[in-house]
C-alpha atoms as a PDB file:
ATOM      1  CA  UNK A   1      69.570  91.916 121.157  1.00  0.00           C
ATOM      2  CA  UNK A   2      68.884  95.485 120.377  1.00  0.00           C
ATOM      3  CA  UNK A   3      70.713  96.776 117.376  1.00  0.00           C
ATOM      4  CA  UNK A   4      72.393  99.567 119.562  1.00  0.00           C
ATOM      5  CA  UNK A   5      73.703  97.126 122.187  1.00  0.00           C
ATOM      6  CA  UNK A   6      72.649  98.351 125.737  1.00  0.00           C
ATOM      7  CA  UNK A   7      71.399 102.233 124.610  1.00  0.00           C
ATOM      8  CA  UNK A   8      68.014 102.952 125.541  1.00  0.00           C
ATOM      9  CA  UNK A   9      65.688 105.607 124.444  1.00  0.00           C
ATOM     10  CA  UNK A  10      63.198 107.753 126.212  1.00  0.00           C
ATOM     11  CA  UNK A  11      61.031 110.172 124.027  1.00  0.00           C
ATOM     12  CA  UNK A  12      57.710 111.441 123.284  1.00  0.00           C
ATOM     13  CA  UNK A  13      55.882 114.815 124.683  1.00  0.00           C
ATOM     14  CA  UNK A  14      56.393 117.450 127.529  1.00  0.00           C
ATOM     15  CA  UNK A  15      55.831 117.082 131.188  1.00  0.00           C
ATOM     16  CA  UNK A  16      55.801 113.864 130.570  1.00  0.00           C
ATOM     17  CA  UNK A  17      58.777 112.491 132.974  1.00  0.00           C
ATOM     18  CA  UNK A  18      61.272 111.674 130.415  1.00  0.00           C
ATOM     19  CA  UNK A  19      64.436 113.861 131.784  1.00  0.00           C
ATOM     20  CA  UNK A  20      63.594 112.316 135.404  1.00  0.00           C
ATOM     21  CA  UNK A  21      63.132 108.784 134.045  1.00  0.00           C
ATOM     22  CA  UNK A  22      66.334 108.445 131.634  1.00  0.00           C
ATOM     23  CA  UNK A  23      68.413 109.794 135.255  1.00  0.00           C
ATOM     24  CA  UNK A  24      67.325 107.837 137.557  1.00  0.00           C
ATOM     25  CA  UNK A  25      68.070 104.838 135.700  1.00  0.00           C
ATOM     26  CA  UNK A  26      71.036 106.037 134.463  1.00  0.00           C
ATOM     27  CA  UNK A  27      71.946 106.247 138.651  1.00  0.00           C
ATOM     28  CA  UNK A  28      70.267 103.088 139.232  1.00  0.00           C
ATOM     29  CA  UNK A  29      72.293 100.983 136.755  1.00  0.00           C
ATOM     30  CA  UNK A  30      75.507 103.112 137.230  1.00  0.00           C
ATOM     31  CA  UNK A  31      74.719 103.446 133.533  1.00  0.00           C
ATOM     32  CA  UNK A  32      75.790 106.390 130.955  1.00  0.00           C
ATOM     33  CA  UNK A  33      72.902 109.539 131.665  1.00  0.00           C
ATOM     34  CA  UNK A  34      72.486 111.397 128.144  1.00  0.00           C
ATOM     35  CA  UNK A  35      70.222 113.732 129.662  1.00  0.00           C
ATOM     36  CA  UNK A  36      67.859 116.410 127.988  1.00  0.00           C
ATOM     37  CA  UNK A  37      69.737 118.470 125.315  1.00  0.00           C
ATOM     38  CA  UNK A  38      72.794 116.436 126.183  1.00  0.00           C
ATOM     39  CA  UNK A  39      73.995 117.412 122.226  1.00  0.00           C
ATOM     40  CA  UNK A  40      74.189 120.652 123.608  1.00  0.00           C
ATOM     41  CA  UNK A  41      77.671 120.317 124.059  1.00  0.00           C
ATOM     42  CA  UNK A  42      78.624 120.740 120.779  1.00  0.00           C
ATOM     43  CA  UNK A  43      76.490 123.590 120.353  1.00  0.00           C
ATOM     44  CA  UNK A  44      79.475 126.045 120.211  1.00  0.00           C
ATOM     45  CA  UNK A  45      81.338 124.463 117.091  1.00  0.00           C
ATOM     46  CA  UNK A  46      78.299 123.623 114.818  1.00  0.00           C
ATOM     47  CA  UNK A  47      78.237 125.623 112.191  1.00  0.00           C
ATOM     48  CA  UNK A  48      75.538 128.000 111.124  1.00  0.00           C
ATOM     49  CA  UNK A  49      74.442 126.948 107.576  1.00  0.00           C
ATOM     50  CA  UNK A  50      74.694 123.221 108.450  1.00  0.00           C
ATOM     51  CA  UNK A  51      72.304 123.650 111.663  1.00  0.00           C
ATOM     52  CA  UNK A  52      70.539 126.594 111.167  1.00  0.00           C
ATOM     53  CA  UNK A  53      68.051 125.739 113.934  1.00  0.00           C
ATOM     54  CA  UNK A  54      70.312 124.585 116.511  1.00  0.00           C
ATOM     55  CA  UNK A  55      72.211 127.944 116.309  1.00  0.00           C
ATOM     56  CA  UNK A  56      69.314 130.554 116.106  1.00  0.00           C
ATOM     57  CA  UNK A  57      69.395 130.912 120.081  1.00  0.00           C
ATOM     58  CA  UNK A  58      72.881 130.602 120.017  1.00  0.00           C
ATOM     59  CA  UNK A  59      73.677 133.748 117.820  1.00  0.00           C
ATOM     60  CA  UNK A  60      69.874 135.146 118.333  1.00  0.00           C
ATOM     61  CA  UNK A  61      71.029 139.181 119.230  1.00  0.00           C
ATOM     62  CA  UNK A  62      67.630 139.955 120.193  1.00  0.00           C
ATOM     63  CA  UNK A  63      65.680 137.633 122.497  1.00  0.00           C
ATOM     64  CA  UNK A  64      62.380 139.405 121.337  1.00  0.00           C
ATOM     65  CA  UNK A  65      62.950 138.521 118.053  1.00  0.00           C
ATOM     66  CA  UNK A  66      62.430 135.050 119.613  1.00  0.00           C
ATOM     67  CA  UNK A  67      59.088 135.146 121.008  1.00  0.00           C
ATOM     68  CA  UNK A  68      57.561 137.567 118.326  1.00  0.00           C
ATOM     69  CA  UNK A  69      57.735 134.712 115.693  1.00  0.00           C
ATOM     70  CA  UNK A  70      54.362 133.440 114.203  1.00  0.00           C
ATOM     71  CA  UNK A  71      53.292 129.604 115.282  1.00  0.00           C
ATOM     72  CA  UNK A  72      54.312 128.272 111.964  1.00  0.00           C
ATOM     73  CA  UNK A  73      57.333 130.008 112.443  1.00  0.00           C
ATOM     74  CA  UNK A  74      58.230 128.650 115.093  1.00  0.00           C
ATOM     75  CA  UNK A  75      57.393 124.805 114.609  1.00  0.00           C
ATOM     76  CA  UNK A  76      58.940 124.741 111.776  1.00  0.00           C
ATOM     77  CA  UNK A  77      62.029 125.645 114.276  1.00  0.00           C
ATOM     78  CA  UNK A  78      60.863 123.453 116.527  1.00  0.00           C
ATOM     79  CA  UNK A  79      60.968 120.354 113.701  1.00  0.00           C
ATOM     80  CA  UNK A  80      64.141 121.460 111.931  1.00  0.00           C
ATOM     81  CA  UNK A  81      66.230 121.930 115.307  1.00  0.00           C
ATOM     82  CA  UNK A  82      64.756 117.935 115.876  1.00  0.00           C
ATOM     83  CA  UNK A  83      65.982 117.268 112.531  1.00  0.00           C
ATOM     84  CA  UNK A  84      69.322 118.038 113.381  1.00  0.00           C
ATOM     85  CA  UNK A  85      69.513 116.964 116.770  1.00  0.00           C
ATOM     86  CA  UNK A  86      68.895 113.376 115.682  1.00  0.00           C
ATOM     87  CA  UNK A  87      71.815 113.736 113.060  1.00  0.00           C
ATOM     88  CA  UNK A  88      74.419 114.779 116.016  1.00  0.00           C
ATOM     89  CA  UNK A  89      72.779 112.153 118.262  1.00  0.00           C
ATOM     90  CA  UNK A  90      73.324 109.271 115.315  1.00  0.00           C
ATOM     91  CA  UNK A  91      76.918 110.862 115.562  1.00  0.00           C
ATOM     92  CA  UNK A  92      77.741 110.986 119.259  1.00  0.00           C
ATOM     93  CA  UNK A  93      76.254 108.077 120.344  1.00  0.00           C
ATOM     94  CA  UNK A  94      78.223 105.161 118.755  1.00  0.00           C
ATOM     95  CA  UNK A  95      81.058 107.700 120.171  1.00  0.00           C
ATOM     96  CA  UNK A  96      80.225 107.323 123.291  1.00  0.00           C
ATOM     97  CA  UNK A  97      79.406 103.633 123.132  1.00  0.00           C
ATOM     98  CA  UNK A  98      82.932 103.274 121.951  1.00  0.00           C
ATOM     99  CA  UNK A  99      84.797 104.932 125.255  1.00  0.00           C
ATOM    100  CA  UNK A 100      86.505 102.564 127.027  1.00  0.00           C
ATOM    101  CA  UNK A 101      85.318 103.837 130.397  1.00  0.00           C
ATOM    102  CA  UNK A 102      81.748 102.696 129.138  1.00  0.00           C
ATOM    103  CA  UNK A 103      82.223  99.296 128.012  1.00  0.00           C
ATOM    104  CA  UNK A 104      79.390  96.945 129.631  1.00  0.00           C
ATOM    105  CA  UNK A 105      77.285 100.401 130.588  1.00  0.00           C
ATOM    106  CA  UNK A 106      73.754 100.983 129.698  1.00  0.00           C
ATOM    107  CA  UNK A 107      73.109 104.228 128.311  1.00  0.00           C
ATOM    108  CA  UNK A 108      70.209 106.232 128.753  1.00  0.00           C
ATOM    109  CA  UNK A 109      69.179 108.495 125.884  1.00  0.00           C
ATOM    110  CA  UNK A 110      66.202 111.541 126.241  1.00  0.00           C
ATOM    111  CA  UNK A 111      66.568 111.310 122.781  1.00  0.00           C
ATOM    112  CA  UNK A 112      65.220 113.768 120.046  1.00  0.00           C
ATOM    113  CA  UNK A 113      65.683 110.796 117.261  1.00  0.00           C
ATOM    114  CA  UNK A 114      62.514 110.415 115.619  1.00  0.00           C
ATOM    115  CA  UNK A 115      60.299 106.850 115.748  1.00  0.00           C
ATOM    116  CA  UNK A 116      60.807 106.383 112.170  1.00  0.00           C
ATOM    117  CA  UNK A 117      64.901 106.381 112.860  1.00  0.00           C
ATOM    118  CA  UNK A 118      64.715 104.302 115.920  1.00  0.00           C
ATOM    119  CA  UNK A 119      62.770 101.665 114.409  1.00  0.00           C
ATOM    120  CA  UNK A 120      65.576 101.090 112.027  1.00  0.00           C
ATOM    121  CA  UNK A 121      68.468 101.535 114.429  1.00  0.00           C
ATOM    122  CA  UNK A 122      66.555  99.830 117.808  1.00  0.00           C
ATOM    123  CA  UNK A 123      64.100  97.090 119.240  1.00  0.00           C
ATOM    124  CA  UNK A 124      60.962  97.250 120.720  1.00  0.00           C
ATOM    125  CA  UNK A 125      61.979  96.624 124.186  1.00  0.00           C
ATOM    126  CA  UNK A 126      64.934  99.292 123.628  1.00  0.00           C
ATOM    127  CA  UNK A 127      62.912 102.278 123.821  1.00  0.00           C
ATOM    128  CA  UNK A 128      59.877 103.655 125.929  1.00  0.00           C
ATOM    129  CA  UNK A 129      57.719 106.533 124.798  1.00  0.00           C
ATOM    130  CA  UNK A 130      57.101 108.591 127.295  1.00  0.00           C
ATOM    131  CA  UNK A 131      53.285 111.479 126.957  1.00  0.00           C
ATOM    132  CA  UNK A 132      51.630 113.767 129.098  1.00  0.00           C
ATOM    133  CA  UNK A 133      48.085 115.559 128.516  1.00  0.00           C
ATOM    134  CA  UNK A 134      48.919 117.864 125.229  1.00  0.00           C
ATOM    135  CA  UNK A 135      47.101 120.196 127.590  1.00  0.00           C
ATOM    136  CA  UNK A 136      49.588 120.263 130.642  1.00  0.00           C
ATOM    137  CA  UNK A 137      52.346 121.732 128.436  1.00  0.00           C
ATOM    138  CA  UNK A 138      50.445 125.189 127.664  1.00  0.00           C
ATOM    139  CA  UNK A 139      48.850 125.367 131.316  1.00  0.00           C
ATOM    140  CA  UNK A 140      52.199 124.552 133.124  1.00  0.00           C
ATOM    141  CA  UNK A 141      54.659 126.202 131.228  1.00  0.00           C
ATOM    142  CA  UNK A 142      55.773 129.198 133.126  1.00  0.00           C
ATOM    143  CA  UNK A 143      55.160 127.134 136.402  1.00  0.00           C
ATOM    144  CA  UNK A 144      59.182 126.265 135.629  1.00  0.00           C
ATOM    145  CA  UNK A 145      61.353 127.875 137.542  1.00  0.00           C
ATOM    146  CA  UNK A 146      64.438 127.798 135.217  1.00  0.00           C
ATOM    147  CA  UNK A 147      65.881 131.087 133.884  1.00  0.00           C
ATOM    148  CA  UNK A 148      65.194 130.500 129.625  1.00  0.00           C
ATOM    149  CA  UNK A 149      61.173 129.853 130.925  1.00  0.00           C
ATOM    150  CA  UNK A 150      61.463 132.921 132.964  1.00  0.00           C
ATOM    151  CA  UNK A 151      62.975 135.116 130.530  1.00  0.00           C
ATOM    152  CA  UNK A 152      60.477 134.327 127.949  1.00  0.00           C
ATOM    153  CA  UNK A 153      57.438 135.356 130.347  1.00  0.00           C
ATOM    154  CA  UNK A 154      58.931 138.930 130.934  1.00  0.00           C
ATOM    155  CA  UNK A 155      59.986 139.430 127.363  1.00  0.00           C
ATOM    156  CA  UNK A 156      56.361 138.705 126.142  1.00  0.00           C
ATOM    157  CA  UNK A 157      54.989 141.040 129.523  1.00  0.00           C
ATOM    158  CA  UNK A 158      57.590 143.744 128.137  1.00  0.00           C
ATOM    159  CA  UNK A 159      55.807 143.168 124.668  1.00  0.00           C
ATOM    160  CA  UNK A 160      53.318 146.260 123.544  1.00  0.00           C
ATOM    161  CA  UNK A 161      50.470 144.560 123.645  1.00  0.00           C
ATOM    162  CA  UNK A 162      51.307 141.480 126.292  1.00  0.00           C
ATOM    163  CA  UNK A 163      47.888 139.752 126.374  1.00  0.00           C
ATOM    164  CA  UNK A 164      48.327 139.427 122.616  1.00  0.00           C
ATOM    165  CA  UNK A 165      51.906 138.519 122.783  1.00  0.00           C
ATOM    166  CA  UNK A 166      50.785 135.780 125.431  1.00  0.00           C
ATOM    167  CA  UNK A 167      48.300 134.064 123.540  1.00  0.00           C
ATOM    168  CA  UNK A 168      50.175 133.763 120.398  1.00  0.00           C
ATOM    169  CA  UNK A 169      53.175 131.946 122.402  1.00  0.00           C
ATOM    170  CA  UNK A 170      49.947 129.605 123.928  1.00  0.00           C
ATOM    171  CA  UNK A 171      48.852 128.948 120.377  1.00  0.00           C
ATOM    172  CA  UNK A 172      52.605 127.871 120.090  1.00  0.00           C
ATOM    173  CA  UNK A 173      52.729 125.682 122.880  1.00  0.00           C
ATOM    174  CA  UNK A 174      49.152 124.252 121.348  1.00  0.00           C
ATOM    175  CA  UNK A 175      50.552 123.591 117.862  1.00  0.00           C
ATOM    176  CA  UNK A 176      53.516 121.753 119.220  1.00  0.00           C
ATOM    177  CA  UNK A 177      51.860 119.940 121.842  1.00  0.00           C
ATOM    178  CA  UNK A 178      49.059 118.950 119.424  1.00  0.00           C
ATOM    179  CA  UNK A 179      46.611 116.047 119.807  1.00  0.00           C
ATOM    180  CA  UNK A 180      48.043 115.046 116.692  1.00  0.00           C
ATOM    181  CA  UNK A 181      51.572 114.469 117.603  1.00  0.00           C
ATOM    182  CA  UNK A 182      49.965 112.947 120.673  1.00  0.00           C
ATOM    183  CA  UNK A 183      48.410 110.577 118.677  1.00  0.00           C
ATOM    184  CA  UNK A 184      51.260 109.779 116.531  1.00  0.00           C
ATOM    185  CA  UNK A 185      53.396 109.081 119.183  1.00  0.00           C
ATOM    186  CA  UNK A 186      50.685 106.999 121.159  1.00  0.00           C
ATOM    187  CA  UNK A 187      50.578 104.555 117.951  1.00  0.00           C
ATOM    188  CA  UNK A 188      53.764 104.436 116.589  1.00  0.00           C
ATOM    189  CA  UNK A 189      54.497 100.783 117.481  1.00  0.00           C
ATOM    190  CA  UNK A 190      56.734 101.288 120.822  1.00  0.00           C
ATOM    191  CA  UNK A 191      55.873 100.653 124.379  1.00  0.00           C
ATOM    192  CA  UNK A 192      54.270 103.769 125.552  1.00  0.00           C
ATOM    193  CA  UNK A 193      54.030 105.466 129.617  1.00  0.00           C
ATOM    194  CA  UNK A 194      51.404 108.119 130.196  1.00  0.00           C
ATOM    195  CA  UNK A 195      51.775 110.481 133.181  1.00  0.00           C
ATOM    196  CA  UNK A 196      50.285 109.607 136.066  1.00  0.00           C
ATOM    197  CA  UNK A 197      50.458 111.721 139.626  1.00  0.00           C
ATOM    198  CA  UNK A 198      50.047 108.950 141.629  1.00  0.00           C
ATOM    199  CA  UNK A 199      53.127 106.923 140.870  1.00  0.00           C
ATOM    200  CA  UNK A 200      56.203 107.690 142.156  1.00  0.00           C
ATOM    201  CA  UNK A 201      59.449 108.145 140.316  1.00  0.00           C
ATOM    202  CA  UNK A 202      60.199 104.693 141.860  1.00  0.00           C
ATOM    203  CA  UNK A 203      57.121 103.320 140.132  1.00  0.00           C
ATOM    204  CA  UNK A 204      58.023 104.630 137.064  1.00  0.00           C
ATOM    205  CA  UNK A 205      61.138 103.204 137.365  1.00  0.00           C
ATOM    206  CA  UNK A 206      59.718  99.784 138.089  1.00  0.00           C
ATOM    207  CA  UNK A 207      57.467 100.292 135.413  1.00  0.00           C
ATOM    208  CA  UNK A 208      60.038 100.996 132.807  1.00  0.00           C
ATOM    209  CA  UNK A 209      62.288  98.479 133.743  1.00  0.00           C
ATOM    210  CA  UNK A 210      59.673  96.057 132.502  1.00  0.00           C
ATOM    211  CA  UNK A 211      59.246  97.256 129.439  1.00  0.00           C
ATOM    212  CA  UNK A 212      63.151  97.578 128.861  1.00  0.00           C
ATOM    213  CA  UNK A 213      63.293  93.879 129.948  1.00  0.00           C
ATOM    214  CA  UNK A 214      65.906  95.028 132.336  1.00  0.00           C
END
């Protein structure tokens, strides 16, 4: 029996099907959904100099500050804001277990816990890793139609120089969609799903189910 009971954990790279996955099992099960972000909603009392990272966006007073910052810049952001998302995740989570309306659920984490954590905290069959082409994520990004991708394209068009603007934020998307985080993820010891077009959600869902021994 997995260490963490009945949570289980979806990671690994972008466009890869996670946030779709983690819901419609979560609906499927009539389990607990801990959707992308989901620590979001503590966003508000976190305090600066504890999670620097988490609240740059929140208390950012100029969005072009935000897409002016260099690639190492902004993995680094990228890797510290994971940092602490895992430490309010290893927080809300046995909270959550612990509500009384969720006794007997399965909850289903898009986590941002790292392997190395969820190797000590989870089994095997207790979490699915979840990668897309590192490509897709710098091709499709601004295919999105929510409002935070759409802001960033017309802050770097409004940019001096927006072609060079543009391809540093591509050279961000490359660094943190690497081959080598691809990699890393591909052979860190869990079950792994790669995208595929031609399966359907449903598939997916069949497909995870096995590897959850559900």
């Amino acid at each position: 029996m997995a260490k963490w009971g009945n949570v289980y954990f979806v990671t690994g790279s972008a466009y890869a099907g996670k946030s779709t996955l983690v819901k419609n099992l979560a609906d499927k099960y009539d389990g607990v959904w801990l959707g992308e972000n989901y620590q979001d909603v503590m966003l508000d009392e976190l305090d600066s100099n504890e999670y620097p990272n988490l609240t740059y966006t929140r208390d950012l007073k100029d969005w072009r500050e935000f897409v002016r910052r260099t690639p190492d810049e902004y993995v680094a952001w990228i890797e510290g804001a994971a940092r602490e998302c895992e430490r309010l995740e290893l927080q809300m989570i046995p909270e959550i277990m612990a509500k009384p309306e969720n006794a007997g659920k399965k909850i289903f984490v898009d986590t941002n816990i790292s392997t190395e954590t969820l190797k000590e905290i989870s089994d095997v069959d207790h979490v699915l890793i979840m990668l897309a082409d590192p490509s897709i994520s710098e091709k499709r990004f601004f295919d999105r139609p929510d409002p935070e991708k759409q802001m960033i394209y017309r802050l770097l068009m409004e940019e001096p120089d927006p072609q060079a603007a543009m391809d540093n934020y591509r050279e961000i998307l490359r660094r943190i969609n690497s081959q080598e985080n691809y990699d890393r993820l591909l052979n860190c010891g869990f079950n792994v799903v790669l995208r595929d077009d031609n399966r359907s959600e449903e598939e997916t869902v069949e497909l995870a189910e096995k590897l959850f021994s559900l």
